[in-house]
C-alpha atoms as a PDB file:
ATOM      1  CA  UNK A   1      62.282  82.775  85.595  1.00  0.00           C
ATOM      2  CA  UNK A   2      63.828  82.452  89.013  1.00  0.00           C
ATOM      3  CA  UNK A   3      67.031  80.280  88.402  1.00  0.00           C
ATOM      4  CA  UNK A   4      69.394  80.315  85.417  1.00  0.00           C
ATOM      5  CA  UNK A   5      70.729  76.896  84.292  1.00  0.00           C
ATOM      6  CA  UNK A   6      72.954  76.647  81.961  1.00  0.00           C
ATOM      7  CA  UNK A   7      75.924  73.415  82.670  1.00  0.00           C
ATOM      8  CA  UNK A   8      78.090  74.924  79.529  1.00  0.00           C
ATOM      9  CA  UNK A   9      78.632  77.574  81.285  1.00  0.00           C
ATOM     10  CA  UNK A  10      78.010  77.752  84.863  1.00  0.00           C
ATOM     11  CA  UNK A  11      78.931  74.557  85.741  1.00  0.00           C
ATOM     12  CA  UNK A  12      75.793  72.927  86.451  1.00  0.00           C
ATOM     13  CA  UNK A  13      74.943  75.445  89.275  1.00  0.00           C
ATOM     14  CA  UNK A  14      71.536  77.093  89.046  1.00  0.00           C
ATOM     15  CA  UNK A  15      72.544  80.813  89.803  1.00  0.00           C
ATOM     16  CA  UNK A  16      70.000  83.957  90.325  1.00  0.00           C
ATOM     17  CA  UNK A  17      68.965  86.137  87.063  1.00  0.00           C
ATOM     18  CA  UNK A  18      70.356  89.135  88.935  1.00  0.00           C
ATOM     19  CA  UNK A  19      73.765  87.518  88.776  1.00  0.00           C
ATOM     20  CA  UNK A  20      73.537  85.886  85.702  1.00  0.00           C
ATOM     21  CA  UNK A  21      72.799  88.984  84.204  1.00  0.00           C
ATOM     22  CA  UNK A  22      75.938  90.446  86.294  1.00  0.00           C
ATOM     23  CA  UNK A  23      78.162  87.742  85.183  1.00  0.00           C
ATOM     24  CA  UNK A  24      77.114  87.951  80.869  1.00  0.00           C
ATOM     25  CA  UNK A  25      75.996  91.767  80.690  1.00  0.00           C
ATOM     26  CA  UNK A  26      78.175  93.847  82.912  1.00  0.00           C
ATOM     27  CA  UNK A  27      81.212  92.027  83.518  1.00  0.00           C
ATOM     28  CA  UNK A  28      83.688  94.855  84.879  1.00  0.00           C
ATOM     29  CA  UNK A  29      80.827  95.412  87.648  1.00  0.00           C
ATOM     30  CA  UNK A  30      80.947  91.760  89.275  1.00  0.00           C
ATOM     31  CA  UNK A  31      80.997  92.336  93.109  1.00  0.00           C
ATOM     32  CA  UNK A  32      83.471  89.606  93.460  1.00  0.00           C
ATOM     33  CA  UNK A  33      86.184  92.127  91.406  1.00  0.00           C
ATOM     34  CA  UNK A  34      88.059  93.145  94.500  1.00  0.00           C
ATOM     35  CA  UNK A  35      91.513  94.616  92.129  1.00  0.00           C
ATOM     36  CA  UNK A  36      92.233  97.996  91.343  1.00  0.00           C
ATOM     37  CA  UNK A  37      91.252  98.681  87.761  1.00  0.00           C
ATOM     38  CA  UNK A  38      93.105 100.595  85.779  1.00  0.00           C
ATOM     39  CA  UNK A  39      92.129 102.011  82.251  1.00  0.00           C
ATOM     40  CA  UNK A  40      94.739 103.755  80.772  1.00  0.00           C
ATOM     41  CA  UNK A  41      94.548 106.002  77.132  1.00  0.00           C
ATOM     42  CA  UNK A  42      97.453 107.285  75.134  1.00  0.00           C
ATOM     43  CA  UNK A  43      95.962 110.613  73.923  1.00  0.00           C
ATOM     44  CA  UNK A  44      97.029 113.577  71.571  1.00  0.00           C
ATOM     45  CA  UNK A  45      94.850 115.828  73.812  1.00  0.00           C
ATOM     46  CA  UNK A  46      93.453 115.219  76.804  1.00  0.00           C
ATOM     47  CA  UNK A  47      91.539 118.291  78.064  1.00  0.00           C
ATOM     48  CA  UNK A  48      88.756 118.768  81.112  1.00  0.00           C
ATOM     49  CA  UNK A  49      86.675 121.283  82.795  1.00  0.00           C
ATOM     50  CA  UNK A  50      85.345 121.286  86.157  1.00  0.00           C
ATOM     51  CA  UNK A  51      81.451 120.452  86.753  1.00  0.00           C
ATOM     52  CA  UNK A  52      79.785 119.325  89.255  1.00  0.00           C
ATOM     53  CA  UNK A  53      81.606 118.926  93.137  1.00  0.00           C
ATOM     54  CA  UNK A  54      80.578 115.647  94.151  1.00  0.00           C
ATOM     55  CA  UNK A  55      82.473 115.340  96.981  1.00  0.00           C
ATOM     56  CA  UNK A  56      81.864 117.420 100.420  1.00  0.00           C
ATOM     57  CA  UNK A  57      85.877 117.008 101.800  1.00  0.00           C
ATOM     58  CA  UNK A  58      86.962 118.738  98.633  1.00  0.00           C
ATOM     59  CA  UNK A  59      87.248 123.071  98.142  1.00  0.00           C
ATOM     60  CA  UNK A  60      85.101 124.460  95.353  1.00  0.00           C
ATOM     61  CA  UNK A  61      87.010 125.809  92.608  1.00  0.00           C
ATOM     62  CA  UNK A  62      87.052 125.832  88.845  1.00  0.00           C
ATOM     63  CA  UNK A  63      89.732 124.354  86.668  1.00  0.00           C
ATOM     64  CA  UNK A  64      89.561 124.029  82.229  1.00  0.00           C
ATOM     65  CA  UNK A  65      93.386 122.675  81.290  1.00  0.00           C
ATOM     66  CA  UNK A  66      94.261 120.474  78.487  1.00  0.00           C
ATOM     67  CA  UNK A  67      97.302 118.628  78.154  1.00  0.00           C
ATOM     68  CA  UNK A  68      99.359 117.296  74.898  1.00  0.00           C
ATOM     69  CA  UNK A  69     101.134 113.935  74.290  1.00  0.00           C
ATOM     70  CA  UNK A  70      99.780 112.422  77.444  1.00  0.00           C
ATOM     71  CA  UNK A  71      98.500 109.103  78.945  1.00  0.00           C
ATOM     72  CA  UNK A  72      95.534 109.315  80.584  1.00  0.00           C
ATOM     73  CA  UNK A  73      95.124 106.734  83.901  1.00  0.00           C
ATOM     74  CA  UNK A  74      91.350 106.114  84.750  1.00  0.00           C
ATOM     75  CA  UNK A  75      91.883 104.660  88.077  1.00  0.00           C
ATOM     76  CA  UNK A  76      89.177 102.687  90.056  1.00  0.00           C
ATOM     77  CA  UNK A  77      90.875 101.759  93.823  1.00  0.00           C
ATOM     78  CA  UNK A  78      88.821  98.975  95.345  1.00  0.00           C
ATOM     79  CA  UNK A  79      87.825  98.939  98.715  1.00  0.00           C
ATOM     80  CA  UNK A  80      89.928  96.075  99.505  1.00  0.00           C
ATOM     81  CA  UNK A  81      93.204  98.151  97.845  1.00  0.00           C
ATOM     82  CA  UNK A  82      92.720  99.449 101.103  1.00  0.00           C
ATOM     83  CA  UNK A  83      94.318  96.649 103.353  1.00  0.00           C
ATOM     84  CA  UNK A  84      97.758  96.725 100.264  1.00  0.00           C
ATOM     85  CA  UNK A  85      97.927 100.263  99.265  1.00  0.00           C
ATOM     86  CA  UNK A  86     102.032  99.795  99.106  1.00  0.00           C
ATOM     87  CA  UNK A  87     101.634  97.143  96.384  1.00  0.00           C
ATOM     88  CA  UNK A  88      98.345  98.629  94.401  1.00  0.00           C
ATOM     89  CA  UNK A  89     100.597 101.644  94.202  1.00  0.00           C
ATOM     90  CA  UNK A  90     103.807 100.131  93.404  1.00  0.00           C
ATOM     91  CA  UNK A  91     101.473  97.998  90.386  1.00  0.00           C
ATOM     92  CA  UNK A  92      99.772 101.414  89.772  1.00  0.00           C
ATOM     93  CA  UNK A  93     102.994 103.186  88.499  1.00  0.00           C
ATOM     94  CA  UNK A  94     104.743 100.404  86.662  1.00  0.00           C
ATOM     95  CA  UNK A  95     101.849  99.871  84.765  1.00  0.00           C
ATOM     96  CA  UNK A  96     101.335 103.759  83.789  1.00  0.00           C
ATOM     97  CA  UNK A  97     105.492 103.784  83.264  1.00  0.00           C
ATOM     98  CA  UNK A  98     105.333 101.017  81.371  1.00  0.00           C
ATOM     99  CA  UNK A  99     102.412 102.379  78.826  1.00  0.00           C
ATOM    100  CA  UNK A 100     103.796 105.784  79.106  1.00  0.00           C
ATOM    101  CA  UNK A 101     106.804 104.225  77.198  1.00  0.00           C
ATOM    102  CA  UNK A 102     104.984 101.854  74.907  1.00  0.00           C
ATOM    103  CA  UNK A 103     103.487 105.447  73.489  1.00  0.00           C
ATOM    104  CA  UNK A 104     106.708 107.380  73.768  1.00  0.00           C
ATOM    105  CA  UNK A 105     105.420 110.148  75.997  1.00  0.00           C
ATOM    106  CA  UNK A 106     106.531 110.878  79.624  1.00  0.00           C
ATOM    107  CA  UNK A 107     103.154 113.154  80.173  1.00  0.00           C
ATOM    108  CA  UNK A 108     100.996 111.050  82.394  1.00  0.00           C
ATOM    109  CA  UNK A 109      97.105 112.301  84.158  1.00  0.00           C
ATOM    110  CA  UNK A 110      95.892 110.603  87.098  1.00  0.00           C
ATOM    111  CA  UNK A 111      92.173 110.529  87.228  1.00  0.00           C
ATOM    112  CA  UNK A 112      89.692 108.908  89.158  1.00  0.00           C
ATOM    113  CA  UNK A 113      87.091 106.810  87.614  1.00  0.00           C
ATOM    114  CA  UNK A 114      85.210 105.278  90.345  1.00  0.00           C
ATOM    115  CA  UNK A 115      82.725 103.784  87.559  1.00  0.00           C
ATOM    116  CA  UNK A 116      84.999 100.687  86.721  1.00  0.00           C
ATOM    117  CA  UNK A 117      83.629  98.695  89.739  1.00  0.00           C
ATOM    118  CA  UNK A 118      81.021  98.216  92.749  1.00  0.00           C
ATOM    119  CA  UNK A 119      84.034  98.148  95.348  1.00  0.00           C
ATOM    120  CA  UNK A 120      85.174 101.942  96.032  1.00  0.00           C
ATOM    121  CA  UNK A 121      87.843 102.849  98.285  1.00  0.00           C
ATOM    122  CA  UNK A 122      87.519 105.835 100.761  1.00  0.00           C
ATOM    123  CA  UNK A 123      88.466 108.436  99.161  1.00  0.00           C
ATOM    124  CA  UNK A 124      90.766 109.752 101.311  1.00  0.00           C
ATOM    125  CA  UNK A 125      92.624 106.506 100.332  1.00  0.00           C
ATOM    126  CA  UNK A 126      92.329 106.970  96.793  1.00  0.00           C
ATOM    127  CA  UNK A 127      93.699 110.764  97.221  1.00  0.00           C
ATOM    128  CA  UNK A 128      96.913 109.244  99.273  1.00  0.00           C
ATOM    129  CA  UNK A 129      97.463 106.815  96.292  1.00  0.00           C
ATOM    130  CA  UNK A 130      97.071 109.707  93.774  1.00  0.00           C
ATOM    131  CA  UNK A 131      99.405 111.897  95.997  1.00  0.00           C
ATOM    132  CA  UNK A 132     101.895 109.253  96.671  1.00  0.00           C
ATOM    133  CA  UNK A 133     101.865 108.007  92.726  1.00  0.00           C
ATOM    134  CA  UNK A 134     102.163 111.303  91.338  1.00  0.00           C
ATOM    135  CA  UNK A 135     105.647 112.159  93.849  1.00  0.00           C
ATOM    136  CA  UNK A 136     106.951 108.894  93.125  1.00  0.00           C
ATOM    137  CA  UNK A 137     106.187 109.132  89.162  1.00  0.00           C
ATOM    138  CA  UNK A 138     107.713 112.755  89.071  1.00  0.00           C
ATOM    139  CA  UNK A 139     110.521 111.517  90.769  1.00  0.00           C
ATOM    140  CA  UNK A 140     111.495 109.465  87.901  1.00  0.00           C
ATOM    141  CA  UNK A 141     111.721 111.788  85.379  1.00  0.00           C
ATOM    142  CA  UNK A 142     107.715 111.786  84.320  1.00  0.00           C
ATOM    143  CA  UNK A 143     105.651 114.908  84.438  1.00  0.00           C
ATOM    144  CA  UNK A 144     102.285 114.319  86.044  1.00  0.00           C
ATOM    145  CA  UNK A 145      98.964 115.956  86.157  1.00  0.00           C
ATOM    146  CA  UNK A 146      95.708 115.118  88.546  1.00  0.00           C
ATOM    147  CA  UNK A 147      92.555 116.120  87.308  1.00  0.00           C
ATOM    148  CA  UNK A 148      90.361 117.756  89.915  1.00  0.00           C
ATOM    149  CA  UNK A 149      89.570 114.769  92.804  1.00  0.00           C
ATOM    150  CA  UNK A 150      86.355 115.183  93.982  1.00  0.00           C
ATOM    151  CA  UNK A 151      84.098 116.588  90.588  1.00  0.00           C
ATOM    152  CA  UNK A 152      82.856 115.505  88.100  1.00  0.00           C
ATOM    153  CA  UNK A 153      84.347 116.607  84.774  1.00  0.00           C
ATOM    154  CA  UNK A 154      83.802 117.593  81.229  1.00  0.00           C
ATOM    155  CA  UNK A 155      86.150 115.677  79.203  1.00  0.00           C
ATOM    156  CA  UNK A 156      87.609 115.961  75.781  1.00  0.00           C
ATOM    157  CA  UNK A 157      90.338 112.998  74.600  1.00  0.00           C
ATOM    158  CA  UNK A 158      91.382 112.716  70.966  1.00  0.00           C
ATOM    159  CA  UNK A 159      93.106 109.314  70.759  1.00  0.00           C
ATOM    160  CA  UNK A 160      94.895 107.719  67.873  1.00  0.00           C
ATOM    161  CA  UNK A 161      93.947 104.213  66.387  1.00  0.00           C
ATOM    162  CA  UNK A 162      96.974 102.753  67.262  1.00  0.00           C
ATOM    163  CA  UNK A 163      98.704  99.491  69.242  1.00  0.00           C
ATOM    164  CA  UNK A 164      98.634 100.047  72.922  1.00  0.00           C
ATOM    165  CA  UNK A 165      96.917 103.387  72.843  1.00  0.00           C
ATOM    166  CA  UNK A 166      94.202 102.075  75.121  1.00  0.00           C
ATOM    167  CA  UNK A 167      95.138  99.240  77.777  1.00  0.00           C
ATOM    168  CA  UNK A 168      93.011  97.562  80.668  1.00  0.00           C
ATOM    169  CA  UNK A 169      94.682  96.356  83.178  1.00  0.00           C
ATOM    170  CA  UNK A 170      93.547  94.947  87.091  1.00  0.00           C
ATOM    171  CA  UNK A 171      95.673  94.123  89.810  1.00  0.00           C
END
């Protein structure tokens, strides 16, 4: 089966089983995505460990720290954040401030999660954001953490059942 055909919900345009499949399976992966994503988790412990270096720009070291009362950012920047870093930032910390408050914490961890989308940034533009977020957030009062850029982690996040203890957002 070459073409997908379905007028209900494609409107009447035949479309390829590769995107079809793109489109009803995995969602948060479509191509045409071209926000920053934003996951963001009100935890009673967030803790991580360093694993694997991933990235070659980055020094090797070792890291284990866990962190109370916090909201944890998983933050995908887009390749085309690139060309509006000012306002993906600007959107980046009201959006953690705003959750931050919703849980009644002013902990807050910055971590990259480059597995919320095709589109990746460079990541020397994703560190700038990180950077720039974390001076600006800290500046307001909020104390802010980034896990280790550049590595994959093991990660351990309790996180209560509770109303706006885990928010998407995209912008």
């Amino acid at each position: 089966m070459d073409q997908v055909n379905n007028p209900e919900i494609f409107g009447g345009k035949p479309i390829g089983c590769e995107e079809f499949l793109n489109r009803m399976c995995c969602p948060y992966l479509n191509q045409e995505d071209k926000d920053m994503k934003l996951l963001m988790i009100y935890a009673d412990k967030f803790a991580y460990k360093t694993s694997k270096k991933t990235l070659e720009m980055v020094e090797a070291y070792e890291e284990d720290k866990q962190i109370e009362d916090v909201l944890v950012g998983f933050i995908q920047v887009e390749k085309e954040d690139e060309e509006k870093i000012d306002k993906v930032e600007t959107k980046l910390i009201k959006n953690l401030k705003w959750a931050a408050k919703k849980n009644d914490t002013n902990n807050i961890v910055l971590h990259s999660f480059a597995h919320l989308s095709l589109s990746k940034a460079e990541p020397e533009i994703t560190k700038l954001i990180f950077n720039n977020a974390e001076k600006r957030l800290e500046n307001t009062g909020y104390k802010t953490w980034q896990t280790p850029f550049g590595y994959f982690l093991d990660l351990d996040l309790r996180a209560p059942g509770k109303s706006l203890a885990r928010v998407f957002k995209e912008f």
